[in-house]
Protein backbone atom coordinates (compact mmCIF):
# COMPACT_ATOMS: atom_id res chain seq x y z
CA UNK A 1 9.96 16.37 -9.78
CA UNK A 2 7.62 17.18 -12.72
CA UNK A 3 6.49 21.10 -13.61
CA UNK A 4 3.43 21.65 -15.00
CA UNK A 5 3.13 21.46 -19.33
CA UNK A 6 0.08 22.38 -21.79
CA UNK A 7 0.15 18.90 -22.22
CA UNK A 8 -0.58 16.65 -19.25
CA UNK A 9 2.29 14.68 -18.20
CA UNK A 10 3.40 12.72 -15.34
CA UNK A 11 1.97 10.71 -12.84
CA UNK A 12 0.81 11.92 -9.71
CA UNK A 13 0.68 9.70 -6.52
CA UNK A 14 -1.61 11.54 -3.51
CA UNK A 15 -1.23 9.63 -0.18
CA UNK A 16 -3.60 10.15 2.47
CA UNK A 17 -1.34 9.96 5.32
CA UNK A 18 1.07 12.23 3.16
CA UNK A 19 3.18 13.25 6.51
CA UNK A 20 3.49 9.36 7.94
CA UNK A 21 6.37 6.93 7.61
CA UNK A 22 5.42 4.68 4.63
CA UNK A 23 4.80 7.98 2.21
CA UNK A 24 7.68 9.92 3.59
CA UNK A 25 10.00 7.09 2.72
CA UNK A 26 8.16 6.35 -0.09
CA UNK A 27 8.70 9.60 -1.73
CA UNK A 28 12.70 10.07 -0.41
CA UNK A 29 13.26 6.48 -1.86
CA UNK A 30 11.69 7.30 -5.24
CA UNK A 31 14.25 10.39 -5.67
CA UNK A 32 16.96 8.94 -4.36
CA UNK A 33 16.26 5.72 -6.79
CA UNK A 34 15.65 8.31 -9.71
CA UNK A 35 18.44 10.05 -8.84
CA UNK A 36 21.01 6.69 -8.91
CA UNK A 37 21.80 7.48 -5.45
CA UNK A 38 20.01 3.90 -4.53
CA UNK A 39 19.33 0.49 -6.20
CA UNK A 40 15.67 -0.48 -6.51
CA UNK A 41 15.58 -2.63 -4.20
CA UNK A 42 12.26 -4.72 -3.21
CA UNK A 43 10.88 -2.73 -6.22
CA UNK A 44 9.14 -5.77 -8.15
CA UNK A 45 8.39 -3.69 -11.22
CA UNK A 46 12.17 -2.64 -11.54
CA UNK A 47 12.48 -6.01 -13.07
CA UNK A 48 12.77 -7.71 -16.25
CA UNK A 49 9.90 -8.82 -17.05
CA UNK A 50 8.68 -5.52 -16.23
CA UNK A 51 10.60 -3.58 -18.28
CA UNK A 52 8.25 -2.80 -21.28
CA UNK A 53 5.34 -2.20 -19.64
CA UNK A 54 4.76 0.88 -20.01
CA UNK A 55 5.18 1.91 -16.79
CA UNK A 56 5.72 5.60 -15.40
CA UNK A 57 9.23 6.37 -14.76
CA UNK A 58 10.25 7.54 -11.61
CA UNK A 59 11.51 10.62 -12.47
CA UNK A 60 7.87 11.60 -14.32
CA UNK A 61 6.12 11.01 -10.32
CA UNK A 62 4.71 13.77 -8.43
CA UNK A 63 4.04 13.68 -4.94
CA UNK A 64 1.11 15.25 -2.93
CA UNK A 65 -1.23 14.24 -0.31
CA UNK A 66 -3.59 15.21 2.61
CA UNK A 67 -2.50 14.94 6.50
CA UNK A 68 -3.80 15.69 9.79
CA UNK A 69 -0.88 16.18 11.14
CA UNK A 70 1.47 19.29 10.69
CA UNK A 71 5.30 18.14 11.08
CA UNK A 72 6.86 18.96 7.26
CA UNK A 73 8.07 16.48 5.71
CA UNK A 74 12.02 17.22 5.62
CA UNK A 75 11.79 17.07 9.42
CA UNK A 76 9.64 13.72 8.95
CA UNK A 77 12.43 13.08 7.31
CA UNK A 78 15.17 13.69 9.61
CA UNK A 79 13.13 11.87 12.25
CA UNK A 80 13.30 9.04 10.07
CA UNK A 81 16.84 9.18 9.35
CA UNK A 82 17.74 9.28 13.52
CA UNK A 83 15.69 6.40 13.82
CA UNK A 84 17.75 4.26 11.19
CA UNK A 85 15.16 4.00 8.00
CA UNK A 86 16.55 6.63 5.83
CA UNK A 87 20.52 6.53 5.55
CA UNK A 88 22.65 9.77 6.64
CA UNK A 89 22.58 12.07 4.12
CA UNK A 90 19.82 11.24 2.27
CA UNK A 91 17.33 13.98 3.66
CA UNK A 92 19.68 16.29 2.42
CA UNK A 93 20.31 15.09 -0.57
CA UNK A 94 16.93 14.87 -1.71
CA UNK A 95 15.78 18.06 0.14
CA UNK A 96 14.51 19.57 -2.85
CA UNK A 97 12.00 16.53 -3.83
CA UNK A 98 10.76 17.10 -0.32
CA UNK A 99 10.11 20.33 0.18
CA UNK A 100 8.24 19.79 -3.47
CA UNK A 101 5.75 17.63 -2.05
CA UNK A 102 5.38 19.12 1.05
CA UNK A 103 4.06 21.90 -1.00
CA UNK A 104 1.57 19.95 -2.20
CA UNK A 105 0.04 18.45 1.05
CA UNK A 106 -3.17 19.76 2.18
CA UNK A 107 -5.01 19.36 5.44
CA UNK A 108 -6.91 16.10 6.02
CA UNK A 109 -9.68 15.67 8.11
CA UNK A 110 -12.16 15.58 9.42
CA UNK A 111 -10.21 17.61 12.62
CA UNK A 112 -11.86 17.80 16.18
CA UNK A 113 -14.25 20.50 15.57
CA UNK A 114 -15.11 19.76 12.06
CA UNK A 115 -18.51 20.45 11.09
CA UNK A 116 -18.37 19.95 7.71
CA UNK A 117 -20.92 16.83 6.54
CA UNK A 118 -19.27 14.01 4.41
CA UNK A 119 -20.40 15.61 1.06
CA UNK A 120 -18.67 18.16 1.96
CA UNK A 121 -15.65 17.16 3.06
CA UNK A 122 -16.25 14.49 0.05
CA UNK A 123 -16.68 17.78 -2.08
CA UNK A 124 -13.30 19.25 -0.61
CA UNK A 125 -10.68 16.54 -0.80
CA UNK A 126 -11.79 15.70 -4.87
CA UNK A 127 -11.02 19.09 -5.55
CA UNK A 128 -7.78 19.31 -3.98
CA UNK A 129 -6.86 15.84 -6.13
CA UNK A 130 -8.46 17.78 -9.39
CA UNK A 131 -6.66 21.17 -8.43
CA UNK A 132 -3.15 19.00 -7.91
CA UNK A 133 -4.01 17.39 -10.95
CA UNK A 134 -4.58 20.38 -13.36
CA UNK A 135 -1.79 22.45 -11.95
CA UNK A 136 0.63 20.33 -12.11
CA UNK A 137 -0.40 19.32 -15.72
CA UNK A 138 -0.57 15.80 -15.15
CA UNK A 139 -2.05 13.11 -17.25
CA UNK A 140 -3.47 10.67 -14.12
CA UNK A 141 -3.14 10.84 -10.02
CA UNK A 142 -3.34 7.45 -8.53
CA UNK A 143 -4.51 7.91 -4.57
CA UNK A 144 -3.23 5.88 -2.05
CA UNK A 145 -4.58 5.41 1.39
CA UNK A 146 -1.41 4.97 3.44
CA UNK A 147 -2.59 6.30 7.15
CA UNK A 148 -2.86 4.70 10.35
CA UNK A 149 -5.24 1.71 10.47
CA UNK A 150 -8.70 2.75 11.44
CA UNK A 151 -11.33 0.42 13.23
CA UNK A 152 -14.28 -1.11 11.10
CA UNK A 153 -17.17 1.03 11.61
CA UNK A 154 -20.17 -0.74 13.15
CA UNK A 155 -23.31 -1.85 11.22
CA UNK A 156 -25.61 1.16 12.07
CA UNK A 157 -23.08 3.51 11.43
CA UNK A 158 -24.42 6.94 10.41
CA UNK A 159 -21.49 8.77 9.05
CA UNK A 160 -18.41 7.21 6.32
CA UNK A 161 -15.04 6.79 7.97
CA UNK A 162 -12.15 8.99 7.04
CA UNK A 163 -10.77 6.08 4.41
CA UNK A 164 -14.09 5.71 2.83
CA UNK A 165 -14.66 9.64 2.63
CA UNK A 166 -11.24 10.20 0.81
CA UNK A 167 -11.80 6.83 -1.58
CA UNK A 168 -14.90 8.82 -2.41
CA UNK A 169 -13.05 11.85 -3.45
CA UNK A 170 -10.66 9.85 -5.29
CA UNK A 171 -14.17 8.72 -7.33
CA UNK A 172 -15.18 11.97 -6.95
CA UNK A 173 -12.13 13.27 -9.31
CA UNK A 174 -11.80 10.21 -11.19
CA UNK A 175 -8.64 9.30 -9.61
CA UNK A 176 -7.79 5.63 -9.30
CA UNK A 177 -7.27 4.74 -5.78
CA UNK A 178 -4.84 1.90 -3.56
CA UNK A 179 -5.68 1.16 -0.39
CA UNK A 180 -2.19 -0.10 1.61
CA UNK A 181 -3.99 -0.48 4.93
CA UNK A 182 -7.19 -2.49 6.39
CA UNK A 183 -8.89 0.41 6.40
CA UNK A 184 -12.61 -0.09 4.72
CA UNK A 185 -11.70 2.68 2.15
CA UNK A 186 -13.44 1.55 -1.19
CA UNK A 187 -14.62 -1.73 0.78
CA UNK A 188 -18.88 -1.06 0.48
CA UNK A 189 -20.70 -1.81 -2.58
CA UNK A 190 -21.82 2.07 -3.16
CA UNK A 191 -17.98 3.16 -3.57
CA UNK A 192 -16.90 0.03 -5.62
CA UNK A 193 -20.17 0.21 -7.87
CA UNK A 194 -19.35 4.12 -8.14
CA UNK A 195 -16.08 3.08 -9.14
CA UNK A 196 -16.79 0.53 -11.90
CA UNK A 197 -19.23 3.11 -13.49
CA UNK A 198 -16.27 5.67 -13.56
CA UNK A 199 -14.19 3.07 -15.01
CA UNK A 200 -11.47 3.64 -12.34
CA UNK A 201 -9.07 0.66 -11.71
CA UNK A 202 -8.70 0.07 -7.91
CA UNK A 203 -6.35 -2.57 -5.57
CA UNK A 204 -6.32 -3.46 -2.02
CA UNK A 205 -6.58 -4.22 0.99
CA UNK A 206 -3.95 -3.88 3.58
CA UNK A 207 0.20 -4.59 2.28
CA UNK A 208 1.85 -7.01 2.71
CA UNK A 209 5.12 -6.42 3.87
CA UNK A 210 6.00 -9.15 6.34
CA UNK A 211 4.62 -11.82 8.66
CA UNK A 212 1.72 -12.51 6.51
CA UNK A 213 4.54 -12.36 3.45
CA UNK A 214 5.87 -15.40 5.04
CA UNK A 215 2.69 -16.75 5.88
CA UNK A 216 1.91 -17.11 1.96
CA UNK A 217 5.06 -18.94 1.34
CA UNK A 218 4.75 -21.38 4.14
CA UNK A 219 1.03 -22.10 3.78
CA UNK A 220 1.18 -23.76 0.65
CA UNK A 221 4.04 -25.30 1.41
CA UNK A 222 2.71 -27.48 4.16
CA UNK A 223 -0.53 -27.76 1.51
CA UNK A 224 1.20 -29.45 -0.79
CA UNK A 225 3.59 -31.46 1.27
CA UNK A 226 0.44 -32.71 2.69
CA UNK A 227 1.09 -31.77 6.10
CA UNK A 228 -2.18 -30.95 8.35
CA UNK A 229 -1.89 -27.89 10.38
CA UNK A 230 -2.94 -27.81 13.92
CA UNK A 231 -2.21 -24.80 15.21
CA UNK A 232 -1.06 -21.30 14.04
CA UNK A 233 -0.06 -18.23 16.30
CA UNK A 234 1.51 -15.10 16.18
CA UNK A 235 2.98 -12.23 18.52
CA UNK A 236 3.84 -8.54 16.49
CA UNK A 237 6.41 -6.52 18.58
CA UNK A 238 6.47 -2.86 16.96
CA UNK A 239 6.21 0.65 18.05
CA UNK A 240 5.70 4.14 16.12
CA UNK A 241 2.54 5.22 15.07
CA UNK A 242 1.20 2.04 13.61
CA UNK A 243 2.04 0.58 17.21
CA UNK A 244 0.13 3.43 18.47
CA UNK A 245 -2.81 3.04 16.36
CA UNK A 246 -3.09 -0.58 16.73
CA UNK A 247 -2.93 -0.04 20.25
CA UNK A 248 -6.78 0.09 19.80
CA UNK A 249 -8.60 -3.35 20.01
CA UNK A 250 -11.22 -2.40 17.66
CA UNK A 251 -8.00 -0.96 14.77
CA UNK A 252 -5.86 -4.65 15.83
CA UNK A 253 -9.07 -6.73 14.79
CA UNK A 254 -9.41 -5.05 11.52
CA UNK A 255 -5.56 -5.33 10.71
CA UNK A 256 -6.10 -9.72 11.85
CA UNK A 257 -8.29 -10.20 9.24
CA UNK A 258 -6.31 -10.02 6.55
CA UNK A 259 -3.57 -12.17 8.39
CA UNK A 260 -5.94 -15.11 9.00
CA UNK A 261 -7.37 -14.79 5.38
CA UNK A 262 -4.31 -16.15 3.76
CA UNK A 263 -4.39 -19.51 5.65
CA UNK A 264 -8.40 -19.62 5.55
CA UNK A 265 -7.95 -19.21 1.78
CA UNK A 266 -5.15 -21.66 1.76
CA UNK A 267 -5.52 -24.49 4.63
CA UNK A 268 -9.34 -24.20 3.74
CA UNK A 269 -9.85 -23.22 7.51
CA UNK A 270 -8.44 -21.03 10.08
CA UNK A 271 -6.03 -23.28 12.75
CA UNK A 272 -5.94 -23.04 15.96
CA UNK A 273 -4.36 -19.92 17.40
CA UNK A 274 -4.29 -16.68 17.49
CA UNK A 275 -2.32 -13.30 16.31
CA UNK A 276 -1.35 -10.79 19.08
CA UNK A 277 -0.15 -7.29 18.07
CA UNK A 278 1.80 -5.49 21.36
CA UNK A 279 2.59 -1.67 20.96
CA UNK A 280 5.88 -1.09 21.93
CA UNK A 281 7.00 2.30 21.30
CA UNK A 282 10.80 1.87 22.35
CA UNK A 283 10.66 -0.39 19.30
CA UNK A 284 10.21 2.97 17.17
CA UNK A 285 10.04 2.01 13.35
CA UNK A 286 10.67 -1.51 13.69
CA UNK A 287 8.84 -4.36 14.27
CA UNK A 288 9.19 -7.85 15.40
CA UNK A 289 7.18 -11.11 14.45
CA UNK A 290 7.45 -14.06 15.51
CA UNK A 291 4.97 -17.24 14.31
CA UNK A 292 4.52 -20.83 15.96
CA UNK A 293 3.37 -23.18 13.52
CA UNK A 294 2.07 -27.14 14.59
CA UNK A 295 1.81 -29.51 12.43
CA UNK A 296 1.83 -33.12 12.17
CA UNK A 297 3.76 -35.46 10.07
CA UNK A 298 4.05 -39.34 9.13
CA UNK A 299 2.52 -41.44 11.80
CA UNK A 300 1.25 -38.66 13.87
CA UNK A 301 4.78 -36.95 14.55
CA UNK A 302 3.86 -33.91 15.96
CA UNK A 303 6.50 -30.83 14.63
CA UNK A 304 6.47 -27.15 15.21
CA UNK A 305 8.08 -24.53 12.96
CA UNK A 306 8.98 -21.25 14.73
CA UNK A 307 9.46 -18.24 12.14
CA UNK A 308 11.14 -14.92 13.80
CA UNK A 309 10.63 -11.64 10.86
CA UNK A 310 12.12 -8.47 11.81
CA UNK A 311 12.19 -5.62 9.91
CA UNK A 312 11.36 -2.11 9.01
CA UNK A 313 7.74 -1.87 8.57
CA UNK A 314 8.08 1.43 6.20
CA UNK A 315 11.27 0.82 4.72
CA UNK A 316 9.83 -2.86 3.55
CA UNK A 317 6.19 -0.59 2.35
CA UNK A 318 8.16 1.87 0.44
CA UNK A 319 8.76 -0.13 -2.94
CA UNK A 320 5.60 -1.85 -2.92
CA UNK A 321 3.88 1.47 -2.55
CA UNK A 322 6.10 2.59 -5.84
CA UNK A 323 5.06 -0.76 -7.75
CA UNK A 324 1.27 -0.31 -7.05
CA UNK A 325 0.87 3.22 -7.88
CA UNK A 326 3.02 2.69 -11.15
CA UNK A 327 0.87 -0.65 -12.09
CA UNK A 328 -2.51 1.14 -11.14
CA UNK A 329 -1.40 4.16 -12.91
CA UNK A 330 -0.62 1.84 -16.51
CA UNK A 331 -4.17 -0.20 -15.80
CA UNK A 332 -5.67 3.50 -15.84
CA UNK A 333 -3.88 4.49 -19.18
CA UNK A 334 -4.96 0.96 -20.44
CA UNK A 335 -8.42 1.81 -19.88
CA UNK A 336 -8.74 -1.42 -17.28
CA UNK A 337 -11.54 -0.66 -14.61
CA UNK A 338 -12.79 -2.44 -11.55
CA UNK A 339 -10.90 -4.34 -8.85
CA UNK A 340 -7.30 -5.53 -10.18
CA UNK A 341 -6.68 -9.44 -8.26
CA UNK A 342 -3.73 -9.52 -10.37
CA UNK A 343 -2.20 -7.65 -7.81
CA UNK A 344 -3.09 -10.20 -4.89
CA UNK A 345 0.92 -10.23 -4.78
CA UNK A 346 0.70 -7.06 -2.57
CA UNK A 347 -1.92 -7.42 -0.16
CA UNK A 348 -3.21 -9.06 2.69
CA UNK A 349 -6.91 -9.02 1.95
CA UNK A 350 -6.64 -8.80 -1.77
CA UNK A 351 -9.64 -8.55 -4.66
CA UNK A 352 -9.89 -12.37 -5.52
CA UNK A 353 -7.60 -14.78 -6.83
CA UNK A 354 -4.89 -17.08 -5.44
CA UNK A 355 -3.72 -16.97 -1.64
CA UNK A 356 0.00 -18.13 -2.12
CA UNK A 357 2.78 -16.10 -2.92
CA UNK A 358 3.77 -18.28 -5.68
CA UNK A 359 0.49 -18.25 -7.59
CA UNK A 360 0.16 -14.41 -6.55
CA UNK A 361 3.64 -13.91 -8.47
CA UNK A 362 2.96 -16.03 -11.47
CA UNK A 363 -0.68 -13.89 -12.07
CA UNK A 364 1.19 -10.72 -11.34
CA UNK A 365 3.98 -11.48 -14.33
CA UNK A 366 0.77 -12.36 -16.76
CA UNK A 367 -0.47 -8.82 -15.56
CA UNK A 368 3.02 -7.39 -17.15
CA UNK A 369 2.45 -9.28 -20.54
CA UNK A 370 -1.26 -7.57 -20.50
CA UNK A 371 0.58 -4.32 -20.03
CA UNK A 372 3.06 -4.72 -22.30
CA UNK A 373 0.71 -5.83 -25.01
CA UNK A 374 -1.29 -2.51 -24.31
CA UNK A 375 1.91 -0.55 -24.02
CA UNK A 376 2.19 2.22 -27.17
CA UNK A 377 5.46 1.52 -29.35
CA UNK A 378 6.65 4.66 -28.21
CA UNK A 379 7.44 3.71 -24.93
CA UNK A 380 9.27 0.27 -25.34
CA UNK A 381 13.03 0.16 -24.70
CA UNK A 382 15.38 -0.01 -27.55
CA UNK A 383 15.72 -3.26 -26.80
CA UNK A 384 12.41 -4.35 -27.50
CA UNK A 385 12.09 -2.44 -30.95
């Protein structure tokens, strides 16, 4: 979308996981949004009291990334577009926006056969994000870790894991950095340390796009109508490559955390019950969620609530990913640094603060009065002069 200047410009956004489902429909939506092709919907920042902050435009984004696998990203795509997430038409419409960031992917790693050390492959990823960055003449990339879940790595282990050697690189070349998955990423106190001292802004973990949405809601409600929950279980129906991933025990404990966190922060405790997560790959891109709640009211009535979600996992990721790259990206320009728990509103596992959506929402539109009070005259709306 943006060509290189003598004077950086733009905003670049560098997914790790540049070829998967959340960034390809992340970057088709963004043109196609730009464009007018599409409203903006689910986009949070597309909203009034967002509207001079200072934000990037759309049209000013460039997209790049690093991938293990090889499948370009029109025929991601296309794939995408068979399986009902991208409407007919759209590939072809915004072929041209594709084909521009598959030309900036680069390969991932590290690859079977690898025997590159994590400096080096540390060394190699910041200097595709600092090559991208100068080339393109742009004034910030924001990096954002968008691939398939990856298990915690035990205690004693010896080497990083693939999120945490890429949120190094994003360190590395001063990037600041989102992490959209449960991934450990910039989760241990040498990256997040090495992150304050470059003054990089940073948000995470793992996004929120649906059951645990709607466990953020209910959760306080039943807080504050003063109604104790007993119990609180959940079954995840969904196929793809998340499906596949999560497939893994080790990868489906990792992504639980963050869903129990929101009612240990909120109920104070975790209830009874458990979430399951079943990969069903004639599901494709959707999923399904359902979520059995007990809970007891006056004199010891005992109720349930049964919740049933279904949705597109990427096509609900899409728009958030487009919010938190465009509010990291203003944080950066505003010289903010550290974790951001303003944006709680986004994640699962966030950086501190509140638990509910409600009280998420209400920090996040503060966030946009910060940014607007930071945001240069030159960029306010007519409207606002």
């Amino acid at each position: 979308m943006q060509q290189a200047t003598s004077a950086p410009s733009g905003t670049g956004v560098w997914f790790v996981g540049a070829r998967g489902s959340v960034a390809t429909t992340t970057v088709a939506g963004c043109a196609a949004v730009a464009a007018g092709l599409h409203p903006p919907t689910g986009m949070v920042t597309e909203t009034g009291p967002f509207a001079d902050a200072g934000l990037p435009a759309l049209p000013s984004l460039v997209f790049g990334g690093h991938d293990t696998a090889d499948c370009p990203l029109p025929k991601r795509a296309e794939a995408l577009t068979d399986a009902g997430v991208l409407p007919h038409g759209l590939t072809r419409a915004v072929r041209a926006e594709l084909d521009a960031a598959e030309a900036e992917i680069r390969a991932g790693g590290p690859l079977p056969g690898d025997r590159r050390d994590d400096k080096e492959l540390i060394a190699s990823f910041a200097a595709d994000l600092t090559d991208f960055r100068a080339r393109r003449g742009l004034a910030r990339v924001v990096v954002v870790h968008a691939a398939s879940t990856e298990p915690t790595p035990a205690a004693d282990a010896v080497r990083l894991p693939p999120s945490s050697l890429y949120a190094a690189a994003a360190i590395r070349a001063g990037c600041p950095y989102v992490n959209f998955t449960p991934s450990t990423g910039l989760g241990t106190p040498a990256l997040t340390e090495a992150a304050a001292s470059r003054k990089l802004p940073h948000a995470g973990r793992d996004g929120k796009t649906g059951q645990t949405l709607l466990r953020s809601v209910l959760a306080p409600m039943f807080l504050q109508r003063a109604l104790p929950v007993r119990a609180w279980s959940g079954t995840n129906l969904l196929g793809g490559g998340d499906g596949a991933a999560l497939a893994d025990p080790a990868a489906a404990a990792a992504k639980n955390h963050g869903k129990e966190r929101v009612l240990a922060d909120t109920l104070g405790r975790i209830p009874q019950g458990q979430v399951h997560i079943d990969d069903v790959p004639a599901l494709g891109e959707w999923k399904t969620a359902w979520d059995h709640i007990a809970f007891d009211g006056f004199l010891g009535s005992r109720m349930v609530l049964q919740t049933i979600w279904q949705g597109c996992d990427s096509a609900l990721a899409a728009p958030l990913v487009l919010d938190l790259a465009r509010l990291v990206a203003r944080a950066h320009e505003s010289g903010l640094a550290g974790p951001l728990p303003e944006l709680g509103f986004y994640f699962k596992d966030p950086d501190g603060g509140p638990a509910g959506l409600p009280a998420q929402h209400t920090r996040l539109l503060s966030f946009a009065e910060r940014l607007k009070a930071a945001a240069p005259q030159g960029r306010l709306s007519k409207a606002a002069r």
